[in-house]
N, C-alpha and C. Protein backbone atom coordinates (compact mmCIF):
# COMPACT_ATOMS: atom_id res chain seq x y z
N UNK A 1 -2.87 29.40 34.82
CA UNK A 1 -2.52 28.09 35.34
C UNK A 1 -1.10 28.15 35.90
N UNK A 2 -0.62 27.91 36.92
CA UNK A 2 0.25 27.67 37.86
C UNK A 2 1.17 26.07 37.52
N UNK A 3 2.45 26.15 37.40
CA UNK A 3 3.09 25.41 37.26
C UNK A 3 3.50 24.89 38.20
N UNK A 4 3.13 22.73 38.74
CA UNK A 4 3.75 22.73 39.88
C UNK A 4 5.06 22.32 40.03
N UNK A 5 5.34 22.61 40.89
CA UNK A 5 6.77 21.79 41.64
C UNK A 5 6.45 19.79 41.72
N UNK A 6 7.56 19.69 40.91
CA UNK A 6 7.56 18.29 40.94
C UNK A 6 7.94 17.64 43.06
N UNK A 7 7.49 16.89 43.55
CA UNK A 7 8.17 16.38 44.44
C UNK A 7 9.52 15.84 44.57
N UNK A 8 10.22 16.44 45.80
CA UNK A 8 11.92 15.95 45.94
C UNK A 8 12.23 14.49 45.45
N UNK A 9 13.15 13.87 45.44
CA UNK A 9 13.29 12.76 45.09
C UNK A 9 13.27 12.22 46.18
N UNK A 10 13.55 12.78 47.88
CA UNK A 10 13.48 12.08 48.95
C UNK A 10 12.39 11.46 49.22
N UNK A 11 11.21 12.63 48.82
CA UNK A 11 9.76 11.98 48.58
C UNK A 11 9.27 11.00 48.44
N UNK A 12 9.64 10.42 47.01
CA UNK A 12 9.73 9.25 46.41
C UNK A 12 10.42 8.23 46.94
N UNK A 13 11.30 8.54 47.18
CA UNK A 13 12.01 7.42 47.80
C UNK A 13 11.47 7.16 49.10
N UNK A 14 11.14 7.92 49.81
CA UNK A 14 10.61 7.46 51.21
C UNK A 14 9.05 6.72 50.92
N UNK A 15 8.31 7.27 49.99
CA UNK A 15 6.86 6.57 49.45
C UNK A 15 7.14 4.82 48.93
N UNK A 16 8.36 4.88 48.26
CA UNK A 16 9.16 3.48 47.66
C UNK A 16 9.34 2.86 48.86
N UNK A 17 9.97 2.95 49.76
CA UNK A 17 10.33 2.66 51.19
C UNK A 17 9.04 1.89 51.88
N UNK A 18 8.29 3.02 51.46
CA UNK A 18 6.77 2.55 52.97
C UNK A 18 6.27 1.42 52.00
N UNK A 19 5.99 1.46 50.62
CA UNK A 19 5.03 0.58 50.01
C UNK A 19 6.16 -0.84 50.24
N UNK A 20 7.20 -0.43 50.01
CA UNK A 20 8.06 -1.97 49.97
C UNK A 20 7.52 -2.54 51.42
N UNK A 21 8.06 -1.67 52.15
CA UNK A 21 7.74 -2.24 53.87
C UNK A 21 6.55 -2.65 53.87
N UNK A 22 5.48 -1.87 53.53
CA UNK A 22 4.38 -2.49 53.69
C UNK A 22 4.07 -3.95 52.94
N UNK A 23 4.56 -4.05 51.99
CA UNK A 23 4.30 -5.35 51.08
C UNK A 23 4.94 -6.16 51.67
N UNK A 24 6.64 -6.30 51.95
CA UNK A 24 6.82 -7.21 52.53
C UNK A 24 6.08 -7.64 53.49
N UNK A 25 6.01 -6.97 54.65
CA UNK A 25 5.12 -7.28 55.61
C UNK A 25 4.09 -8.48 55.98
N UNK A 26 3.09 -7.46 55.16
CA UNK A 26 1.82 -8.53 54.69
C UNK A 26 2.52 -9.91 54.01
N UNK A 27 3.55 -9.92 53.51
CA UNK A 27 3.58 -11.47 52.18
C UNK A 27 4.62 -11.97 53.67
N UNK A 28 5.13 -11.43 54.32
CA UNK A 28 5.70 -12.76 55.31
C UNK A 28 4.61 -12.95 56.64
N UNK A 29 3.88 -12.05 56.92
CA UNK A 29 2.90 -12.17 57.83
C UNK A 29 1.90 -13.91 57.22
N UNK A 30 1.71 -14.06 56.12
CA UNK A 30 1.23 -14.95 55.77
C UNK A 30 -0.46 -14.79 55.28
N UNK A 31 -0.57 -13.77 55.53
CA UNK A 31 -2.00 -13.02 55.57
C UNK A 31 -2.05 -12.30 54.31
N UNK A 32 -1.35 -12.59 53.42
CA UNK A 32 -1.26 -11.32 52.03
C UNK A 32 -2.56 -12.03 51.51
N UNK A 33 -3.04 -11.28 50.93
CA UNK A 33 -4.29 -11.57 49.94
C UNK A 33 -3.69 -12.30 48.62
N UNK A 34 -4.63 -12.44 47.73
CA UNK A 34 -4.24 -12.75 46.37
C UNK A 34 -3.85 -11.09 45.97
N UNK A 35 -4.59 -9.80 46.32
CA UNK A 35 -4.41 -9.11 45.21
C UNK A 35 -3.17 -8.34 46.34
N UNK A 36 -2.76 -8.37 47.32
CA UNK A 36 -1.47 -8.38 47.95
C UNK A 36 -0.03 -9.07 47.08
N UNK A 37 -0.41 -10.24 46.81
CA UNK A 37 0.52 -10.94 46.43
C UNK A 37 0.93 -10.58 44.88
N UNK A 38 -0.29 -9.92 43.74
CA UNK A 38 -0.27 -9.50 42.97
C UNK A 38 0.29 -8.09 42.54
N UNK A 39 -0.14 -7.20 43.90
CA UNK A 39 0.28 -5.92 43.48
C UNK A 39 2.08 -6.34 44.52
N UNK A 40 2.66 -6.98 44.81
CA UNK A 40 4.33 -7.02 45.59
C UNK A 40 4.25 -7.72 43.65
N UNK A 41 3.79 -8.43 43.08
CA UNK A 41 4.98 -8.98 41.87
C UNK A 41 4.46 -7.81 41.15
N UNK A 42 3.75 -7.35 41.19
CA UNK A 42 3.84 -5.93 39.66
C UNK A 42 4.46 -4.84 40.49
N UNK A 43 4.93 -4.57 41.58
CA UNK A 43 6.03 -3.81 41.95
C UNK A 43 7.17 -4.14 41.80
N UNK A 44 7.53 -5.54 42.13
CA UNK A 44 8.34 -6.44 41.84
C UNK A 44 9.01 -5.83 40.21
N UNK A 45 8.28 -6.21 39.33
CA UNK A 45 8.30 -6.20 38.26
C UNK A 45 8.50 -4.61 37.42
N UNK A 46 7.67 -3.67 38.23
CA UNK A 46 7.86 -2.13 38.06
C UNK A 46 9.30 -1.96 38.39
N UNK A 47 10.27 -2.43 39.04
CA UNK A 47 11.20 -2.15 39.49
C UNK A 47 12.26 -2.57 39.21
N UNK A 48 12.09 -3.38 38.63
CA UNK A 48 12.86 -4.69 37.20
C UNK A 48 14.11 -5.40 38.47
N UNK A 49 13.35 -6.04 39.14
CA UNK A 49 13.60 -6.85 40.23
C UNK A 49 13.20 -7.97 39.45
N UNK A 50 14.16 -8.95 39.29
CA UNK A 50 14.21 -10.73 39.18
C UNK A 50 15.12 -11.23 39.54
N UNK A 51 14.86 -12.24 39.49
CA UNK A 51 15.29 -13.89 40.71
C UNK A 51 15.82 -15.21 39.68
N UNK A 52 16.65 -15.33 40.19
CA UNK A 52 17.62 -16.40 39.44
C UNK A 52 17.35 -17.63 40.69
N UNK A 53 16.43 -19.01 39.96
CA UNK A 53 15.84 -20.23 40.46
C UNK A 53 17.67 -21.34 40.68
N UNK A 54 18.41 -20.81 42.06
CA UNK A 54 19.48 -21.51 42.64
C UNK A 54 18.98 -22.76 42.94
N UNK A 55 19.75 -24.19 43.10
CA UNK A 55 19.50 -25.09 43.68
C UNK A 55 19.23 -24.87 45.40
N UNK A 56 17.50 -25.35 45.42
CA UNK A 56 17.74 -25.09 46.52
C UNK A 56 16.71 -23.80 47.68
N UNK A 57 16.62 -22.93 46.53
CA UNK A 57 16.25 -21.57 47.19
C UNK A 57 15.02 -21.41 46.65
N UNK A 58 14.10 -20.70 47.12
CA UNK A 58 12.48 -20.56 46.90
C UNK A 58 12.00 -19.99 45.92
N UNK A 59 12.82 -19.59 45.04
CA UNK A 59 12.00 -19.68 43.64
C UNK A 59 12.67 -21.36 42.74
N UNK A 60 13.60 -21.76 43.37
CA UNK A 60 14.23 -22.98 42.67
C UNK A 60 12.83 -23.81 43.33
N UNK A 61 12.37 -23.61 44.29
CA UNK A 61 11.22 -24.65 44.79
C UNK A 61 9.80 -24.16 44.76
N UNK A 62 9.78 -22.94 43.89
CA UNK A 62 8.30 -22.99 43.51
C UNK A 62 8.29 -23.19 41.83
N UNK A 63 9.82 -23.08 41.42
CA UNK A 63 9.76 -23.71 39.74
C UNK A 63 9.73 -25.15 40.20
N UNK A 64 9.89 -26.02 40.66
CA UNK A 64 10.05 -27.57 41.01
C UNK A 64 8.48 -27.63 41.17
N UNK A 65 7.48 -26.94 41.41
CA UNK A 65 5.95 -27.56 41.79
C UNK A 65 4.64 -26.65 40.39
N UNK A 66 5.94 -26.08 40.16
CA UNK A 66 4.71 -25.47 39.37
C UNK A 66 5.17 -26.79 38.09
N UNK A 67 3.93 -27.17 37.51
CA UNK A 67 3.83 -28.02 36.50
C UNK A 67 4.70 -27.90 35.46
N UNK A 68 5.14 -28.98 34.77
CA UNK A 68 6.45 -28.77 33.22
C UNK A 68 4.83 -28.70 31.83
N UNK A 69 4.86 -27.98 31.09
CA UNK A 69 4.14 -27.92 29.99
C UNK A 69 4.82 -28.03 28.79
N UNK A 70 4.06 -29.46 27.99
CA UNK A 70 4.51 -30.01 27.07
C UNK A 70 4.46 -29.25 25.74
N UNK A 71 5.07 -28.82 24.94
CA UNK A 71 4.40 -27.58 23.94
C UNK A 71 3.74 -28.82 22.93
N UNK A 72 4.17 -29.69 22.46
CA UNK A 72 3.92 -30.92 21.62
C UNK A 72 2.35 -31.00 22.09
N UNK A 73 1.76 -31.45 23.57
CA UNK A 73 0.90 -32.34 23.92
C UNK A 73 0.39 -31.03 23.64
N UNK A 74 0.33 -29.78 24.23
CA UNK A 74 -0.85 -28.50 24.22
C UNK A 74 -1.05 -28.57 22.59
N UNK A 75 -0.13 -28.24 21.23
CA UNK A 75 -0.37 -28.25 20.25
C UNK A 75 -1.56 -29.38 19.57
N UNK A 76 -1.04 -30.45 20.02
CA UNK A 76 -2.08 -32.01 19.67
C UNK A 76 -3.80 -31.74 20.45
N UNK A 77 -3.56 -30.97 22.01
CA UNK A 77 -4.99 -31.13 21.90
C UNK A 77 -5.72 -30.23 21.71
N UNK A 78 -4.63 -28.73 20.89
CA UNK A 78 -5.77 -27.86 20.38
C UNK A 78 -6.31 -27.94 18.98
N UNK A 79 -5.05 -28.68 18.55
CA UNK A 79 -5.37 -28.78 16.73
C UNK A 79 -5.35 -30.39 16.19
N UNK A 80 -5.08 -31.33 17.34
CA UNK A 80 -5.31 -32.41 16.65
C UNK A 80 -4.00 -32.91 15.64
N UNK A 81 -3.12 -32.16 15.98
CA UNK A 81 -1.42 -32.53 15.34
C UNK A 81 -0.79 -32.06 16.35
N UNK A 82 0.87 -32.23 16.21
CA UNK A 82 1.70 -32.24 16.69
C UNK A 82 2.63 -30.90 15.61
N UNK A 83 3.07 -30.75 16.44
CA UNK A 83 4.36 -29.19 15.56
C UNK A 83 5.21 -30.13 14.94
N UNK A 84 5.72 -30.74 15.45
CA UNK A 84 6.41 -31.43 13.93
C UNK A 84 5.62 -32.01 12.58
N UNK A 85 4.57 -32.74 12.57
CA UNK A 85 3.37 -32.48 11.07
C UNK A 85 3.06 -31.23 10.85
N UNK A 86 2.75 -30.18 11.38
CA UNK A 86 2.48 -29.13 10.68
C UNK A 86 3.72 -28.40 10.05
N UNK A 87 4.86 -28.55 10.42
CA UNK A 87 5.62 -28.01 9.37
C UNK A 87 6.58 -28.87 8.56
N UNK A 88 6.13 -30.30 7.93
CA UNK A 88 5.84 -30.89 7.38
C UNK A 88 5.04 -30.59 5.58
């Protein structure tokens, strides 16, 4: 068995390069799929890339529409109490 040669790091980096380009692409073209939009945030995320929600700026305005969740009301309508009676 033959031991291989790992690839240069330019390699990689140029493969990092095309997939970014390519992702952006598609997600501003407007045409990204769902599983487009899925595999840019788990690269996103592979890459420990995050976003601080500024007044103002587009993750500050997709936290403003995505819904507020009550932990109280979800607790009451799975168990029929509230977190403050149960530790009580």
């Amino acid at each position: 068995m033959t031991k291989q040669n790992k690839a240069p790091e330019a390699k990689f980096n140029e493969l990092h390069n095309i997939l970014t380009e390519e992702l952006l692409t598609r997600v501003k073209s407007g045409e990204a799929t769902t599983q487009d939009l899925k595999a840019a945030i788990d690269w996103l995320k592979q890459n420990d890339i995050t976003g601080v929600a500024m007044e103002g700026n587009p993750l500050d305005k997709l936290a403003n529409i995505i819904p507020q969740i009550d932990p109280e009301m979800v607790q009451q309508r799975l168990y029929g109490k509230r977190i403050s009676e149960k530790s009580r």
